[in-house]
Protein backbone atom coordinates (compact mmCIF):
# COMPACT_ATOMS: atom_id res chain seq x y z
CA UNK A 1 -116.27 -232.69 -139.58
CA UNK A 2 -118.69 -232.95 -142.65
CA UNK A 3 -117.13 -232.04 -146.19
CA UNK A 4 -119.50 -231.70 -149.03
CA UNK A 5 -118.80 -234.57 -150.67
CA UNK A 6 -120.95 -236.20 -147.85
CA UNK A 7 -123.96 -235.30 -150.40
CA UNK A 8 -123.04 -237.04 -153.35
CA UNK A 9 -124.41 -240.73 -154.29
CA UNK A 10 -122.93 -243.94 -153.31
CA UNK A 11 -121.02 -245.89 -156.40
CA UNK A 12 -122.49 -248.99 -157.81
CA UNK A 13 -120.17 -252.01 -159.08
CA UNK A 14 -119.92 -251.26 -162.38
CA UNK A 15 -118.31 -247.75 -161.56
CA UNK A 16 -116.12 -249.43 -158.89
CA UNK A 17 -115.16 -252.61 -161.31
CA UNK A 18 -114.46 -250.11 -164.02
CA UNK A 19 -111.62 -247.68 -161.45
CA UNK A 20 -110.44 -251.36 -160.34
CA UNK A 21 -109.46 -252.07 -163.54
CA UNK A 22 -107.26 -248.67 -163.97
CA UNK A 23 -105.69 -249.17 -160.64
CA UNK A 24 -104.91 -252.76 -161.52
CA UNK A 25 -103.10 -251.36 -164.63
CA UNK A 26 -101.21 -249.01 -162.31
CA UNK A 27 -100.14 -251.62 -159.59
CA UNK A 28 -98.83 -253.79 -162.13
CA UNK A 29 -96.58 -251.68 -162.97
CA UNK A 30 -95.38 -250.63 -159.43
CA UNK A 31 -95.12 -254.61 -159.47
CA UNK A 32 -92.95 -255.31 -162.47
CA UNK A 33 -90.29 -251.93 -161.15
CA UNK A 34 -90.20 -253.36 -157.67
CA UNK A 35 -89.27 -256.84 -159.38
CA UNK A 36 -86.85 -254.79 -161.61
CA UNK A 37 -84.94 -253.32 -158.78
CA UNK A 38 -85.40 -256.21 -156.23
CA UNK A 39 -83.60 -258.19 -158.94
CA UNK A 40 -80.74 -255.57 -159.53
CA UNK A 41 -80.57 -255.86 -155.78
CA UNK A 42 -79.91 -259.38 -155.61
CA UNK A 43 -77.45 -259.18 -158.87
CA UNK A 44 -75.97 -256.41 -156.83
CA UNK A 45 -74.67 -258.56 -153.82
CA UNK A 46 -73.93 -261.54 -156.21
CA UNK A 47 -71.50 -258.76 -157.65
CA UNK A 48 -70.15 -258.21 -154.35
CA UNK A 49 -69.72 -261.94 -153.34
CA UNK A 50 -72.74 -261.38 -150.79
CA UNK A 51 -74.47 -263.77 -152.23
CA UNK A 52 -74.15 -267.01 -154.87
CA UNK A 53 -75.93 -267.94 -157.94
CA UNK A 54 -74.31 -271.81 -156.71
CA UNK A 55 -76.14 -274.16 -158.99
CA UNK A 56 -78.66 -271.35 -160.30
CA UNK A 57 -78.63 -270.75 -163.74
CA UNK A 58 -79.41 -266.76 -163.25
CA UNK A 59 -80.46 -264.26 -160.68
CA UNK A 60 -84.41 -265.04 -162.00
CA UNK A 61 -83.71 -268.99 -160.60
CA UNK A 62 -81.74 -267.74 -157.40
CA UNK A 63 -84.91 -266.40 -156.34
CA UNK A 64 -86.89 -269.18 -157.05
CA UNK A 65 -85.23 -271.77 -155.20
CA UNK A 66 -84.28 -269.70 -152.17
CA UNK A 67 -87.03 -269.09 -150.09
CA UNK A 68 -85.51 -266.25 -148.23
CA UNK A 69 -85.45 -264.33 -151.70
CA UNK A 70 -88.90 -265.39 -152.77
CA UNK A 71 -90.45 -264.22 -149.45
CA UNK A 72 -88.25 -260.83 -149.24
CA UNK A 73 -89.79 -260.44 -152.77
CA UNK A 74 -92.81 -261.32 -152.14
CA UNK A 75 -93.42 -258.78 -148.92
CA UNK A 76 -91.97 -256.23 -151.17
CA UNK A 77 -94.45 -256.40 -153.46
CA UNK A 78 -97.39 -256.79 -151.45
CA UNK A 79 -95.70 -254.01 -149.57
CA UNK A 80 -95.46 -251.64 -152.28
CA UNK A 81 -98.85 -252.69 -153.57
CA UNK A 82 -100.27 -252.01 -150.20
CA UNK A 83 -98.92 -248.44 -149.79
CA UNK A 84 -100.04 -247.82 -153.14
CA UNK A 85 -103.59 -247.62 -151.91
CA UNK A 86 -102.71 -246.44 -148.73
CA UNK A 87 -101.08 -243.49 -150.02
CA UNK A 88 -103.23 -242.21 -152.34
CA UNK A 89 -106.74 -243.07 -150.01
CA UNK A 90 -105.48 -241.53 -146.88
CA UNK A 91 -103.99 -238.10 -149.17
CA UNK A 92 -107.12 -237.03 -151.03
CA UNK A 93 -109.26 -240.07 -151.00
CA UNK A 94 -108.56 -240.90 -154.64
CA UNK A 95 -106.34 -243.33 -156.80
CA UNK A 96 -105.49 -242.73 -160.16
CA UNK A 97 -108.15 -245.40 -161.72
CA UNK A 98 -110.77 -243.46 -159.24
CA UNK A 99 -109.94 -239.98 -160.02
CA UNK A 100 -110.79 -241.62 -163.84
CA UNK A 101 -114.25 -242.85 -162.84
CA UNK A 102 -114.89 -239.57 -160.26
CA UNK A 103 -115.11 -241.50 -157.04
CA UNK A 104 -113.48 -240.78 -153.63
CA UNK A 105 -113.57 -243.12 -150.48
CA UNK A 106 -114.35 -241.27 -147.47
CA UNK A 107 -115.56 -242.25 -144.43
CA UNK A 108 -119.68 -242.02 -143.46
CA UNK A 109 -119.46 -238.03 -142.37
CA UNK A 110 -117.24 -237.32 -145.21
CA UNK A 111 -114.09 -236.95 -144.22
CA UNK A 112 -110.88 -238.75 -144.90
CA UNK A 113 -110.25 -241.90 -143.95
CA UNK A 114 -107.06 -242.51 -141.62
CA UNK A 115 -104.26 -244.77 -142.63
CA UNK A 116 -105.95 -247.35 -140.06
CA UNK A 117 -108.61 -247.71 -142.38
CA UNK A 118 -106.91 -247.53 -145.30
CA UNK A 119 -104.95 -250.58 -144.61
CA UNK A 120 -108.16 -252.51 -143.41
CA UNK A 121 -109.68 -251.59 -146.86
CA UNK A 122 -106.55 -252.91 -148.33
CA UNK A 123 -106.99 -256.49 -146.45
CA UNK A 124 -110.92 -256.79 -146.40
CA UNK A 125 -111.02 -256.04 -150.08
CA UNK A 126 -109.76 -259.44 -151.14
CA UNK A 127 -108.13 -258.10 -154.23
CA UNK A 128 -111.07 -256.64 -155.62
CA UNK A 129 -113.66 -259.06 -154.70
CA UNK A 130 -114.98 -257.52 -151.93
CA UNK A 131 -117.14 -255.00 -153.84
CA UNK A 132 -118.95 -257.79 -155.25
CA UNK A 133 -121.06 -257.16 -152.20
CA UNK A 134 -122.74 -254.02 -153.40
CA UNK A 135 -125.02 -256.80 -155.72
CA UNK A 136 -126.29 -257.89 -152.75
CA UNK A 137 -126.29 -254.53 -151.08
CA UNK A 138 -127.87 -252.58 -153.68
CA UNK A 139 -129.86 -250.10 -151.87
CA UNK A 140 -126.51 -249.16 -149.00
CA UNK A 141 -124.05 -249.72 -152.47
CA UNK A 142 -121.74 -250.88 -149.70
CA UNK A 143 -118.82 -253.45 -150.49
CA UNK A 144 -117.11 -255.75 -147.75
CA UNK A 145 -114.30 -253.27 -147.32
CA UNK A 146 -116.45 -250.30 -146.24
CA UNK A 147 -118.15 -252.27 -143.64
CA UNK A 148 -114.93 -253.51 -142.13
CA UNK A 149 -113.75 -249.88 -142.46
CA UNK A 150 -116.34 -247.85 -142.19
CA UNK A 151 -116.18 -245.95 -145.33
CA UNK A 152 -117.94 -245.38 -148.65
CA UNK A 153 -117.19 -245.16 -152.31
CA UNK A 154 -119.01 -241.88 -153.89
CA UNK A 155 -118.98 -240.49 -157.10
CA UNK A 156 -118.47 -237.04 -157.45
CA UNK A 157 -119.68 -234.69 -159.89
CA UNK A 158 -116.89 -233.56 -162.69
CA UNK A 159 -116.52 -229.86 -161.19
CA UNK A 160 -115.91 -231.52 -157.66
CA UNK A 161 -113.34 -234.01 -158.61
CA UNK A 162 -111.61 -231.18 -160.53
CA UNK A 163 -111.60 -229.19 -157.65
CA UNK A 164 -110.62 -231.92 -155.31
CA UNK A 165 -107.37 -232.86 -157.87
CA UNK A 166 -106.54 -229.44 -157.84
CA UNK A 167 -106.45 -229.21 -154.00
CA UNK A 168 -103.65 -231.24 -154.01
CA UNK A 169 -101.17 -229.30 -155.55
């Protein structure tokens, strides 16, 4: 199937830095209310006499020095960080920092990419640093992620990422 957006240019870095940027913004805060509830979770069975603080000086310290906790937390945030992309890739081809910066992912005929891909994005883009191939790749404007998934980065024109926001109501 071929959408329209199939038409529009491939994104350079500077475009792709700058939505990277927003979404980083964004996941940091996903982060710091997943930590918020994973530790009202933990402070929830230490209520309950689930768990014990035993020589930890707070809930914060518990975590620390159990390793059970600090992977738990740790999976939930990559988790959460991870779905975060996911989600919003696989829906309209869009996160918030690139519905800023008027760029969709899609894959090579235009169409949306499937949560396979999305979650290969998500582990080929080494946290960002994967677009640092477009330098190299200036004349495909292709970054690690969209080779291992076979997808590009476009930017839109303002009328098409208004209509493509609004198609998601």
């Amino acid at each position: 199937m071929t959408n329209i957006e199939i038409n529009f240019p491939r994104t350079g870095l500077g475009r792709r830095l700058a939505s990277w940027v927003y979404d980083a913004l964004v996941v940091v805060a996903f982060s710091m209310v997943t930590t918020v509830f994973f530790l009202f979770s933990v402070q929830g069975l230490i209520a309950l006499d689930l768990l014990t603080l035993g020589n930890a000086i707070d809930v914060s310290d518990l975590i620390e020095s159990n390793l059970i906790l600090e992977v738990i937390r740790g999976t939930l945030l990559v988790g959460v960080n991870c779905a975060f992309f996911v989600y919003f890739w696989t829906k309209g081809g869009q996160t918030i920092g690139m519905r800023s910066w008027r760029l969709k992912v899609q894959n090579l005929d235009g169409s949306n990419i499937s949560i396979k891909q999305a979650i290969i994005r998500v582990l080929t883009s080494l946290l960002g640093l994967g677009n640092l191939l477009v330098i190299i790749d200036f004349k495909n404007k292709r970054a690690l992620q969209d080779y291992a998934a076979k997808t590009e980065i476009i930017t839109l024109t303002k009328e098409e990422n208004k209509r493509i926001y609004q198609s998601l109501d």
